[in-house]
N, C-alpha and C. Protein backbone atom coordinates (compact mmCIF):
# COMPACT_ATOMS: atom_id res chain seq x y z
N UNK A 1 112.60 131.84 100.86
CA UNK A 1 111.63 130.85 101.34
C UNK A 1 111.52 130.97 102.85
N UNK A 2 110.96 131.36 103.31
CA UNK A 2 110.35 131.28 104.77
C UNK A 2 108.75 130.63 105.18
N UNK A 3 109.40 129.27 105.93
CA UNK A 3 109.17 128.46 106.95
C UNK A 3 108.51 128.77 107.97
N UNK A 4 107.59 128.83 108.39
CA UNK A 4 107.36 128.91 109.65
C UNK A 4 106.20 128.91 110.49
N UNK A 5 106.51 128.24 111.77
CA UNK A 5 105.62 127.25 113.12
C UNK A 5 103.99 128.35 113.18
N UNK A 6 102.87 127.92 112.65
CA UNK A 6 101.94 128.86 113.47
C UNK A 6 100.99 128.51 113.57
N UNK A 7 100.93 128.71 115.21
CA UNK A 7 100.01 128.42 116.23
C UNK A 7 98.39 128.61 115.64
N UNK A 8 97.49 127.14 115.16
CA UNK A 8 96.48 127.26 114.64
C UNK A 8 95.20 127.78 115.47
N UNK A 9 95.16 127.52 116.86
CA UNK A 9 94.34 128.47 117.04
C UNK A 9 94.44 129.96 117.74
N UNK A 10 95.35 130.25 118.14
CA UNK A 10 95.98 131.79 118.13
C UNK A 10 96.49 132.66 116.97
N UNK A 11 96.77 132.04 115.84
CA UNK A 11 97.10 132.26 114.21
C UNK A 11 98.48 133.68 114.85
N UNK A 12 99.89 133.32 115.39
CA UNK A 12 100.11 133.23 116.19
C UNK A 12 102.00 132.51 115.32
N UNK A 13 103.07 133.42 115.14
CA UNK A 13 104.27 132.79 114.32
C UNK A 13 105.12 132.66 115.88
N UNK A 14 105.81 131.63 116.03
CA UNK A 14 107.17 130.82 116.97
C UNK A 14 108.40 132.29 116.29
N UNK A 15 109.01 133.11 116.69
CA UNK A 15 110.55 133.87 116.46
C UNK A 15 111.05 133.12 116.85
N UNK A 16 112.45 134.26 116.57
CA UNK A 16 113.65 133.20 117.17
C UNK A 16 113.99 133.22 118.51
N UNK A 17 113.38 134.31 119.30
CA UNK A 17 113.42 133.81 120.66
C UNK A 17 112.41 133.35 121.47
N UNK A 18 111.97 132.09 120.60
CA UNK A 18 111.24 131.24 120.81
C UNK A 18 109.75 132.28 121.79
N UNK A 19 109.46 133.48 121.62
CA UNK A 19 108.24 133.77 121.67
C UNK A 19 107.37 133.61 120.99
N UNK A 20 105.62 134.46 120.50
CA UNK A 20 105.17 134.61 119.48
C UNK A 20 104.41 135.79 119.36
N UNK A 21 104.11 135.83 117.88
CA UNK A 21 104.07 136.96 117.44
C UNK A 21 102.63 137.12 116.53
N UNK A 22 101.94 138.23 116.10
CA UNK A 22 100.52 138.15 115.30
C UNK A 22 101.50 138.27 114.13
N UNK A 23 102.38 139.20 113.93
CA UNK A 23 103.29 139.52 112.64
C UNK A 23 103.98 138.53 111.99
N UNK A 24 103.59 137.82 110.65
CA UNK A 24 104.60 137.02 109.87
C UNK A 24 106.04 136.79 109.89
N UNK A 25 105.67 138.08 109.58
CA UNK A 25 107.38 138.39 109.37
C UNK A 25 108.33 138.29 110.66
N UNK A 26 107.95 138.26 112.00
CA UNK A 26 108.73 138.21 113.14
C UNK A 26 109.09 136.80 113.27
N UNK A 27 107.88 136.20 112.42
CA UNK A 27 108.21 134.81 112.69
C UNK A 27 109.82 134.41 112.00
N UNK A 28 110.57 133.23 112.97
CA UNK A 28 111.57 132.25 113.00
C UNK A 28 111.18 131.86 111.89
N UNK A 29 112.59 131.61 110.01
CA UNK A 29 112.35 131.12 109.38
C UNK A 29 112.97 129.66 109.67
N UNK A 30 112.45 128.47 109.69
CA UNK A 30 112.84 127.18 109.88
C UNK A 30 113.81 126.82 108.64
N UNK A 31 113.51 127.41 107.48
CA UNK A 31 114.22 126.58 106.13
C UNK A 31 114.08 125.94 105.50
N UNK A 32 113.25 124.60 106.28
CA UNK A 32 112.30 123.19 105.38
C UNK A 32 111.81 122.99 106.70
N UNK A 33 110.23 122.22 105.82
CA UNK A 33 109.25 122.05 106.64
C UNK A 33 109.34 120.69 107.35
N UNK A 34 110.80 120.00 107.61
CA UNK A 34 111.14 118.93 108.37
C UNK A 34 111.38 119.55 109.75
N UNK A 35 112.10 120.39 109.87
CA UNK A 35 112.88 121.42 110.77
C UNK A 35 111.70 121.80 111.59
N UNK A 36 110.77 122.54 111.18
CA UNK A 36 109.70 123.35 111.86
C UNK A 36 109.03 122.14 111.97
N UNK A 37 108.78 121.10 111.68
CA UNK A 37 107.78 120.07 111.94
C UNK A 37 108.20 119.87 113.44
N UNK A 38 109.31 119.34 113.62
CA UNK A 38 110.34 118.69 114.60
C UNK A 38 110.00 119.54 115.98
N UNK A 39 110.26 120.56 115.53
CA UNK A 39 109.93 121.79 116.85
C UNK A 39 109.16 122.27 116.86
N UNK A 40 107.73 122.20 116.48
CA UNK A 40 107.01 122.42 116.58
C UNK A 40 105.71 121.09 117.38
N UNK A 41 106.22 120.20 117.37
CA UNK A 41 105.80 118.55 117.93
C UNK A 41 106.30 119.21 119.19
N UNK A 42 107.09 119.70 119.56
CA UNK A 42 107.88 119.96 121.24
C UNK A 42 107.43 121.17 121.79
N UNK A 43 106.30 121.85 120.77
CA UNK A 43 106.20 123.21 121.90
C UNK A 43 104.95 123.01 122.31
N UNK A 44 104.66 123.95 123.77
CA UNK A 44 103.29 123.75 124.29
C UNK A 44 102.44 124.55 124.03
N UNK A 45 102.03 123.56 122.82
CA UNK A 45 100.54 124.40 122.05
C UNK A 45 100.14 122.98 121.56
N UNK A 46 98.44 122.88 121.16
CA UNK A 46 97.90 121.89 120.59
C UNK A 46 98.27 122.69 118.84
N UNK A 47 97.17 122.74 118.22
CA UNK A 47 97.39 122.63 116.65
C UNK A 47 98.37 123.23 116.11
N UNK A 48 98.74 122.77 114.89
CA UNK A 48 99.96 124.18 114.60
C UNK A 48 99.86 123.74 113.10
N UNK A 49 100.31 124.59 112.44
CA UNK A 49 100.27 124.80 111.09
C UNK A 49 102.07 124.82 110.69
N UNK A 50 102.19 124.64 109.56
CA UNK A 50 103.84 124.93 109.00
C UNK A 50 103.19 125.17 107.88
N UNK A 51 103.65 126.60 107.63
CA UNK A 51 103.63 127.58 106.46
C UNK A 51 104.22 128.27 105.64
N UNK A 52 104.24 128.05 104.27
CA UNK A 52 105.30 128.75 104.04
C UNK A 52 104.91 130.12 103.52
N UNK A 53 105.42 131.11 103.75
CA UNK A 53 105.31 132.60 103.54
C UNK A 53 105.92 133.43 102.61
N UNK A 54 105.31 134.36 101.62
CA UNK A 54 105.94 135.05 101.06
C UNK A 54 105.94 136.20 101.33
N UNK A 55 106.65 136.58 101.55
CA UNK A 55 106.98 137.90 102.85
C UNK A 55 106.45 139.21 101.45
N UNK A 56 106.78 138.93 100.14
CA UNK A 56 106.24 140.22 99.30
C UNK A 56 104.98 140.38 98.97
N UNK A 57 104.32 139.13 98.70
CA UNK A 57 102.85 139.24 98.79
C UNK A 57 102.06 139.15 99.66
N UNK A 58 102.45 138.85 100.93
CA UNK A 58 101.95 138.38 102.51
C UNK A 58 100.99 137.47 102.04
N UNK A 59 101.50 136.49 101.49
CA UNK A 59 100.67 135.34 101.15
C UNK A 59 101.34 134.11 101.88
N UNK A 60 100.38 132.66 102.15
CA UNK A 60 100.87 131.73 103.45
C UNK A 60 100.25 130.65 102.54
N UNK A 61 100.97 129.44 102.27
CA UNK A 61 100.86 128.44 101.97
C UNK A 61 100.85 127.01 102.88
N UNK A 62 99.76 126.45 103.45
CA UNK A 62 100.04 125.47 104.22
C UNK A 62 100.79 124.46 103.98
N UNK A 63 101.66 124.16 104.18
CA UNK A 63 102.64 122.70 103.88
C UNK A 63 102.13 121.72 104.70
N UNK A 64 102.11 121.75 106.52
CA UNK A 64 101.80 120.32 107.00
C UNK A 64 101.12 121.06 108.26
N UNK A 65 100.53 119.97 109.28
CA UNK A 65 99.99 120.15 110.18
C UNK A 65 100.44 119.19 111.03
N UNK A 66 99.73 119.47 112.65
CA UNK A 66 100.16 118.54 113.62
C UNK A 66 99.62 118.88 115.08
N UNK A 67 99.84 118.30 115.87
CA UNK A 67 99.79 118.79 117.38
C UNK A 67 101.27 118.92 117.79
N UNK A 68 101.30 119.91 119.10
CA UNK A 68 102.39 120.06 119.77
C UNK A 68 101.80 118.98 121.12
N UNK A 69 102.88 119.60 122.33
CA UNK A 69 102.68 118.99 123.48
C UNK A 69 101.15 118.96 124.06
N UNK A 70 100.99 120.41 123.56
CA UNK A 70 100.03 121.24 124.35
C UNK A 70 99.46 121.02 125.77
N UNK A 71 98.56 121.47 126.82
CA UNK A 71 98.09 121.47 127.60
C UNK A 71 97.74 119.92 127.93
N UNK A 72 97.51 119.42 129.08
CA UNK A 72 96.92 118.25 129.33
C UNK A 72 95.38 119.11 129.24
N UNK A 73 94.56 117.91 128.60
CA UNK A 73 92.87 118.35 128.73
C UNK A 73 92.74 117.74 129.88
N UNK A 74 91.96 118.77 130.93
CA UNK A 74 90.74 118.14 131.82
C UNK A 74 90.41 116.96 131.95
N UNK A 75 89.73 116.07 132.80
CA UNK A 75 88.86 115.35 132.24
C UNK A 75 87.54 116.07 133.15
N UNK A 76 86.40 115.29 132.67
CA UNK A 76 85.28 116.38 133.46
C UNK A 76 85.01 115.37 134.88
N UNK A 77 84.56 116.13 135.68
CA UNK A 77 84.44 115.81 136.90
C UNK A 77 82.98 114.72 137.26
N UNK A 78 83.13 113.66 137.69
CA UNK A 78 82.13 112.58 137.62
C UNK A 78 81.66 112.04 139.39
N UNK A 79 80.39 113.30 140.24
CA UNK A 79 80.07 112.85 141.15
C UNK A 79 79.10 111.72 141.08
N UNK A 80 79.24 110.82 142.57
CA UNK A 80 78.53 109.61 142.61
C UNK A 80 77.71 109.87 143.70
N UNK A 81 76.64 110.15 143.45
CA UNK A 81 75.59 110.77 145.00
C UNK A 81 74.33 110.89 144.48
């Protein structure tokens, strides 16, 4: 069973040294989708997916979703003149 954090709009797996990767399989298996939820709320990225993967069929099952920290948004700039 492999778990694991990916970055929904870079499509984009968390390893274990906390880089990322286009490749599934490099991805960090979490174990249960409590685990990857948890750390995945703390990294700086907006959407993220928790998936689970079957590494023989390269098939991906969504379990949950969420935001991370991600970026502060902008706000847009408001002249008075």
């Amino acid at each position: 069973m492999n778990i694991l954090i990916e970055d929904a709009e870079k499509l984009e797996y968390l390893t274990s040294d906390n880089h990322w990767s286009k490749k599934a399989s490099e991805g960090k298996n979490f174990g249960a989708t409590g685990a990857a939820f948890d750390v995945a709320k703390k990294e700086p990225i907006g959407k993220f997916n928790i998936v689970f993967y079957i590494s023989q069929t390269k098939q991906f099952i969504n379990m949950d979703h969420g935001r991370g920290k991600g970026l502060a948004e902008a706000s847009p700039v408001v002249e008075n003149g």
